[in-house]
Protein backbone atom coordinates (compact mmCIF):
# COMPACT_ATOMS: atom_id res chain seq x y z
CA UNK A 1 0.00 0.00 0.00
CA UNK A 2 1.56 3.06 -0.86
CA UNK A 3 1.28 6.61 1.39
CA UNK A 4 -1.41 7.82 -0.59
CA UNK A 5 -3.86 4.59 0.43
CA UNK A 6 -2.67 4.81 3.69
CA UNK A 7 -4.18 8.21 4.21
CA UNK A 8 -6.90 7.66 2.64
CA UNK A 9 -7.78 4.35 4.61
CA UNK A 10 -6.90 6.24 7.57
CA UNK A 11 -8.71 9.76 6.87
CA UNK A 12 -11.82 7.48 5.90
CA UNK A 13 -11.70 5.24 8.89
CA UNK A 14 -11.37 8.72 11.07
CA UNK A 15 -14.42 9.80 9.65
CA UNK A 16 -16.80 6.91 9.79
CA UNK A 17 -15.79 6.81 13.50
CA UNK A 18 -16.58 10.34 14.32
CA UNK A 19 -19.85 10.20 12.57
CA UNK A 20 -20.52 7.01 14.74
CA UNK A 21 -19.43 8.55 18.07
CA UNK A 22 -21.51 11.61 16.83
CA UNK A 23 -24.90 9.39 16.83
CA UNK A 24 -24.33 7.07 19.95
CA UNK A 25 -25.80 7.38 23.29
CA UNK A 26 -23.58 7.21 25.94
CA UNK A 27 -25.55 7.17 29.11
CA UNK A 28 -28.78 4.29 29.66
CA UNK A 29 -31.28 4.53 31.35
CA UNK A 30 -31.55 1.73 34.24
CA UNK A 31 -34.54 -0.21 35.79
CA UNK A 32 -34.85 2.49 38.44
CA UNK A 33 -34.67 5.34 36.32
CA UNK A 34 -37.56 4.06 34.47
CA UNK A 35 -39.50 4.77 37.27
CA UNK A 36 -39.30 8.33 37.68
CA UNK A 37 -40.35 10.68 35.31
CA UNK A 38 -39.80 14.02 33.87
CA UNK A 39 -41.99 16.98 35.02
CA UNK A 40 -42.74 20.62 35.85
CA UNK A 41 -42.62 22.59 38.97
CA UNK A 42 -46.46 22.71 38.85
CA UNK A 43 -46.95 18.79 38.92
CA UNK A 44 -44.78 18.99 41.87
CA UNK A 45 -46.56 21.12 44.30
CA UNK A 46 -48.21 18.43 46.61
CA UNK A 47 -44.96 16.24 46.48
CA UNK A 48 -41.88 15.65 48.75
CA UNK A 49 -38.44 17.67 48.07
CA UNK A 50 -35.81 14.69 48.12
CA UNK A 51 -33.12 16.02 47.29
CA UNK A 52 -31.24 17.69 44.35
CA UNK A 53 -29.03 15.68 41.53
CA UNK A 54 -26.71 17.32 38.93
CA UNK A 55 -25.67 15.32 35.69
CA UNK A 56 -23.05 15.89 33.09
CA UNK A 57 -22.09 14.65 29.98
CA UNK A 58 -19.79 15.08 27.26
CA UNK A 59 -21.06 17.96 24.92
CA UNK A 60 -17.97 17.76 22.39
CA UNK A 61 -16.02 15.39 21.30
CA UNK A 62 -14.19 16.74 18.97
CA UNK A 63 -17.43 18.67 17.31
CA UNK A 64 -20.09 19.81 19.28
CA UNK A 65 -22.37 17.36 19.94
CA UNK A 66 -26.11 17.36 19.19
CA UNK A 67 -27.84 19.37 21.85
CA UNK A 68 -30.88 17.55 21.45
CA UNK A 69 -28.54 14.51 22.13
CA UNK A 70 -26.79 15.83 25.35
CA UNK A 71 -30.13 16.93 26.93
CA UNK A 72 -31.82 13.72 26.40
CA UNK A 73 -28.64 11.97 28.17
CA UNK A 74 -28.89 14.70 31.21
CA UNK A 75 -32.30 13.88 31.65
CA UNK A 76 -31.75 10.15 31.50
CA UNK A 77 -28.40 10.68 34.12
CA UNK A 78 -30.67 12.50 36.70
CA UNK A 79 -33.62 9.90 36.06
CA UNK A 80 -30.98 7.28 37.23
CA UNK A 81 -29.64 9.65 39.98
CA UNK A 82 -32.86 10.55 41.38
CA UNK A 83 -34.33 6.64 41.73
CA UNK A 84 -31.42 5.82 44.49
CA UNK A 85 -32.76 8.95 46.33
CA UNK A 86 -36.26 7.28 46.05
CA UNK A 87 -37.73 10.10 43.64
CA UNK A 88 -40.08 9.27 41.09
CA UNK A 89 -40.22 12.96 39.78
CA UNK A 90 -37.50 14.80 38.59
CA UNK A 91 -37.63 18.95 37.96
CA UNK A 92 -35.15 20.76 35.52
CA UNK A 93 -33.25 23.51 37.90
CA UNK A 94 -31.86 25.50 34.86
CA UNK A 95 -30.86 25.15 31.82
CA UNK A 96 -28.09 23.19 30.50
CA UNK A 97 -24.40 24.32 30.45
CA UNK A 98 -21.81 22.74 28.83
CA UNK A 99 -23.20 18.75 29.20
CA UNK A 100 -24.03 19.69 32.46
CA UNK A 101 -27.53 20.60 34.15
CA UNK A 102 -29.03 20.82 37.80
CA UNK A 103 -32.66 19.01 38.73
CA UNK A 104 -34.72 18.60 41.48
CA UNK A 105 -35.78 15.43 42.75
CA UNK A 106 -39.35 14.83 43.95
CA UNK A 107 -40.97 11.69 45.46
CA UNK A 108 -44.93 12.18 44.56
CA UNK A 109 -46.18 8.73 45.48
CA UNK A 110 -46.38 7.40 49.11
């Protein structure tokens, strides 16, 4: 293989794996998480304060990442967070900055 198809091979190979990385979720959401669910301050009125859970992921690599993409992972970080305080509610507490975002976590049920 000469230098030129060596570059090539390797430019390509660099830029199929970007593009992957640039689609993949990183965080999942667990058994626990499943159980508590996104909300707003209003649905929260009657229910307990538990506690308060921060998340962060990464919101480059390389290229800034999808922001639709780095919320959904925040939200499904503090889902996961908020089920080993024994919330099943969690509240956004801000907006996200920089893959990282603050929530409030709620338990609504008895």
């Amino acid at each position: 293989m000469n230098k030129y198809n060596a570059h090539y091979s390797l430019t390509t190979l660099t830029t199929l794996s970007l593009l992957t990385l640039g689609g993949c979720a990183f965080v999942s959401l667990t058994d626990a998480g499943s159980q508590v669910r996104q909300t707003t301050a209003a649905e929260v009125v009657n229910c307990k304060l538990v506690g308060e859970v921060s998340s962060q992921t990464k919101d480059k690599i390389v290229f800034n990442r999808n922001t639709g993409n780095v919320k959904e992972e925040l939200i499904v970080l503090a889902r996961n967070k908020a089920a080993e305080l024994n919330a099943d509610a969690i509240v956004t507490d801000g907006k996200p900055y920089y893959g990282a975002q603050n929530f409030k976590a709620y338990r609504c049920k008895g």
